[in-house]
Protein backbone atom coordinates (compact mmCIF):
# COMPACT_ATOMS: atom_id res chain seq x y z
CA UNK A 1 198.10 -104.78 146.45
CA UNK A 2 197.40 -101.50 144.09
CA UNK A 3 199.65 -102.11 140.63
CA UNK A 4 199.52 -98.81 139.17
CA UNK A 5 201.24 -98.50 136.14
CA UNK A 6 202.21 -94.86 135.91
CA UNK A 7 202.71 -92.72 138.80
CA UNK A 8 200.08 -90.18 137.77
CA UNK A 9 197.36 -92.95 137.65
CA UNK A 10 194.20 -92.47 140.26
CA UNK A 11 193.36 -95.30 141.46
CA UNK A 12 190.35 -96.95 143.87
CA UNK A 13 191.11 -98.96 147.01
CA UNK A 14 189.05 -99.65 150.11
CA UNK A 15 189.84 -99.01 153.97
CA UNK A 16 189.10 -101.75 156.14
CA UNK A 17 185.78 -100.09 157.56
CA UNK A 18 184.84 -100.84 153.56
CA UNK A 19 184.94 -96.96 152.65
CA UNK A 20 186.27 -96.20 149.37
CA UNK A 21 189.58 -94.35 148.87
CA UNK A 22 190.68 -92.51 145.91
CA UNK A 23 194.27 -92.36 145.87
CA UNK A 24 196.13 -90.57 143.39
CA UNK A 25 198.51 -87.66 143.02
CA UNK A 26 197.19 -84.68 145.11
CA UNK A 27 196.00 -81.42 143.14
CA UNK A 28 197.80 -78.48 144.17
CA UNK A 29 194.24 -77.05 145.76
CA UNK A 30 194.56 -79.94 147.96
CA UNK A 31 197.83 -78.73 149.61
CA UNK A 32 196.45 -76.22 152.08
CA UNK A 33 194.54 -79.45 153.37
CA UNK A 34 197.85 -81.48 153.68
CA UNK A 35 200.17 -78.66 155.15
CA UNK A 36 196.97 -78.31 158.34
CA UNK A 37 197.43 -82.50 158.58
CA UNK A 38 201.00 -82.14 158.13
CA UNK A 39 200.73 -79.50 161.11
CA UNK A 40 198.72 -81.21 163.15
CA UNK A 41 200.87 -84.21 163.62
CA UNK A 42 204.17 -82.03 164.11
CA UNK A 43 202.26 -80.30 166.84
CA UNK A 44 202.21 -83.88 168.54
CA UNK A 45 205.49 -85.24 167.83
CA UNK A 46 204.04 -87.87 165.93
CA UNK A 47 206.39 -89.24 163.65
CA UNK A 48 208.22 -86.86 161.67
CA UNK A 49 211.32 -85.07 162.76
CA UNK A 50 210.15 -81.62 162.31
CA UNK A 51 209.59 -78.88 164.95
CA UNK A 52 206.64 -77.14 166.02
CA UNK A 53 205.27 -74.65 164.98
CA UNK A 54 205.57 -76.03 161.45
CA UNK A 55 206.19 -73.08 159.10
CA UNK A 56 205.29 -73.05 155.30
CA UNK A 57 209.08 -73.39 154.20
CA UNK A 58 209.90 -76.53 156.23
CA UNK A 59 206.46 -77.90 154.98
CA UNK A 60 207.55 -76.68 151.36
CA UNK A 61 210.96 -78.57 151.81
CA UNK A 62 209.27 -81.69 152.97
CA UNK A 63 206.13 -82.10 150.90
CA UNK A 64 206.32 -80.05 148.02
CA UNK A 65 209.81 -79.58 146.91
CA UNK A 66 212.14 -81.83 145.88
CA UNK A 67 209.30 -84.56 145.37
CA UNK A 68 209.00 -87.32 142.82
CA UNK A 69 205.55 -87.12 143.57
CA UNK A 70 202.76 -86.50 146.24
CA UNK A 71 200.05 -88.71 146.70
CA UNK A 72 196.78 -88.46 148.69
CA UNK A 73 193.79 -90.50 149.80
CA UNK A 74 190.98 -88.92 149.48
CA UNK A 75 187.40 -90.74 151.31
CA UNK A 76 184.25 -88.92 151.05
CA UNK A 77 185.80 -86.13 149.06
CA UNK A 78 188.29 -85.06 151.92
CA UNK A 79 191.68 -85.53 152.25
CA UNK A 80 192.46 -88.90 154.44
CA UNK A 81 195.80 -89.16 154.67
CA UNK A 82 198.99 -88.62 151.87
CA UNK A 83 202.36 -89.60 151.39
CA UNK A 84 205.53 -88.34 149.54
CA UNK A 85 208.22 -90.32 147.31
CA UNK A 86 211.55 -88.66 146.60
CA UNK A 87 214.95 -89.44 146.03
CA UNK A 88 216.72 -90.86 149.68
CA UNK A 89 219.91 -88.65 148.98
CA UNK A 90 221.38 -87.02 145.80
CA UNK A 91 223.34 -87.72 143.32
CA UNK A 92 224.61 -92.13 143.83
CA UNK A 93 221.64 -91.76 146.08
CA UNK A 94 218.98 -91.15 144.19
CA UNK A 95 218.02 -94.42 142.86
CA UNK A 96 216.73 -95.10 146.74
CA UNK A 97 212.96 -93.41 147.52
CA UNK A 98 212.55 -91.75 150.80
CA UNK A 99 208.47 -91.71 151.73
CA UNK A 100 206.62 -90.26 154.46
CA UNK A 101 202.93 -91.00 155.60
CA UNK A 102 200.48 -89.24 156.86
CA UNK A 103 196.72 -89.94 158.17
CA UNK A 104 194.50 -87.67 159.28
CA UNK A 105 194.57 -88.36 163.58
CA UNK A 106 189.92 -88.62 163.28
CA UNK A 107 190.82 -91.75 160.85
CA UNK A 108 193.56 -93.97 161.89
CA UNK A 109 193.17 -97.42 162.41
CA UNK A 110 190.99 -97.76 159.36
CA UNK A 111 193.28 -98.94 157.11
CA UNK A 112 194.44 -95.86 154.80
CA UNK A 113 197.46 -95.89 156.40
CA UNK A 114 197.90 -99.37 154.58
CA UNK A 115 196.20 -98.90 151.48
CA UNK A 116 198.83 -95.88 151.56
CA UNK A 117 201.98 -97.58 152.20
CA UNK A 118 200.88 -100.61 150.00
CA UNK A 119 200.07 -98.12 147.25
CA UNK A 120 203.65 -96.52 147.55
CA UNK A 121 205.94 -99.76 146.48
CA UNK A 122 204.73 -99.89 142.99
CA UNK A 123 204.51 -96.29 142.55
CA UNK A 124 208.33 -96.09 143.25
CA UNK A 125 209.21 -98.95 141.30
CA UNK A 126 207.28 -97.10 138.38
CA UNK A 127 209.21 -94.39 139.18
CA UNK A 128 212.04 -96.31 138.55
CA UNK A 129 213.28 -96.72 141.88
CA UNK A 130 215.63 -99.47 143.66
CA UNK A 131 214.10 -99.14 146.91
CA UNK A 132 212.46 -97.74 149.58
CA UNK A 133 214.07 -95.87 152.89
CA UNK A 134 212.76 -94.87 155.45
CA UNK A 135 215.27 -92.23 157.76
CA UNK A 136 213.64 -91.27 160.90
CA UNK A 137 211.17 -93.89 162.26
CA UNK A 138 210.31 -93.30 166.06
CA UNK A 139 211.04 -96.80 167.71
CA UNK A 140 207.36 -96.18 169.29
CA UNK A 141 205.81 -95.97 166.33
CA UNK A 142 202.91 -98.12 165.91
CA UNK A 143 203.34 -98.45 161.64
CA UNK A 144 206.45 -100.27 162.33
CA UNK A 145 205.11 -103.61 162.44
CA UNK A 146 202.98 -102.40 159.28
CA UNK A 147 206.16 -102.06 157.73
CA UNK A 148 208.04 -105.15 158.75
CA UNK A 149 205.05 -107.30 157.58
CA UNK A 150 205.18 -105.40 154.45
CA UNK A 151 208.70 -106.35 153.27
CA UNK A 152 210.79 -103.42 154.82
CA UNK A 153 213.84 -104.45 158.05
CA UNK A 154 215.14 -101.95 159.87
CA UNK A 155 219.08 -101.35 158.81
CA UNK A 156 220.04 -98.81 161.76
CA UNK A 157 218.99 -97.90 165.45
CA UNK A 158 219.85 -93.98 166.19
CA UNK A 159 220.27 -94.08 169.68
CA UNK A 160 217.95 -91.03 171.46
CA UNK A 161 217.63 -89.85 167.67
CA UNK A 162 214.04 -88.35 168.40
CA UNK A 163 215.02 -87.16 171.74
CA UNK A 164 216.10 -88.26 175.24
CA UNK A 165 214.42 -91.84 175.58
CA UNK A 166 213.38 -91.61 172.32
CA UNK A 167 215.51 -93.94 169.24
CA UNK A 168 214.89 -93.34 165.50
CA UNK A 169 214.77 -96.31 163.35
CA UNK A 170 216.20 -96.43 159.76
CA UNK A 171 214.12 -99.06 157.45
CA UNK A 172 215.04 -100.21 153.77
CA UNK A 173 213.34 -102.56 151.33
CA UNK A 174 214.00 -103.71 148.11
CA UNK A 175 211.67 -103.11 145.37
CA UNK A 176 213.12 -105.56 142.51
């Protein structure tokens, strides 16, 4: 597992086709890349609560603003995949991280969703966060086993949460 030691650090980790992954926090010229990703899987109800057509303020109010920090993978100098850490609510809250992940749909399965989700438990703990929530997890989700294996349990079921049929999951793990 990646041990960064300040959230601002870039880092090198490797997919499991063997590419290499620079993953670090994403440049501002790199957002217009992450708000077409970000789009893309909105448009396909893949994972994320959000409605299409995704406009610039709700990407704004979920990647850019209020964020701890944004990080991206980058392979072959585009961008892979990203993910978000900010506080889970305000105030007695905010000692929790709330995340999101993203990989670009032509590169799943290659392991950057790992290296990503790996990446983002020492990153928070840097951050100086408790733990790690996750709020809206679709109970078809295939990164839910990536989870459980990775330390987090799922604390709450919301029954038809992401629609008729369709529960949202609510995971936690401890990062001390």
């Amino acid at each position: 597992m990646n041990r960064v030691q300040d959230i601002t650090e870039t880092t090198w980790l490797k997919a499991s086709d063997g590419s290499q992954l620079e993953v670090g926090p994403l440049l501002p010229a790199r957002l217009e890349e992450l708000f077409w990703l970000f789009t893309d899987i909105v448009a396909r109800y893949e994972g994320f609560p959000q409605l299409p057509p995704l406009t610039r303020a709700v990407f704004e109010e979920t990647w850019v603003r209020p964020v701890t920090v944004v990080v991206g993978a980058l392979r072959e100098g585009q961008l892979a995949g990203a993910y978000y850490l900010k506080p889970n609510q305000p105030g007695l809250g905010a000692h929790i991280a709330n995340a999101g992940y993203v990989v670009a749909r032509g590169l799943r399965g290659l392991g950057i969703g790992r290296a990503l989700v790996e990446d983002s438990v020492p990153r928070a703990s840097v951050a100086g966060y408790d733990a790690l929530q996750f709020n809206f997890v679709f109970a078809d989700n295939p990164a839910r086993s990536l989870y459980e294996e990775l330390g987090w349990r799922e604390i709450g079921r919301v029954p038809q949460g992401a629609g008729p049929g369709r529960d949202a999951l609510i995971y936690w793990r401890s990062l001390r």
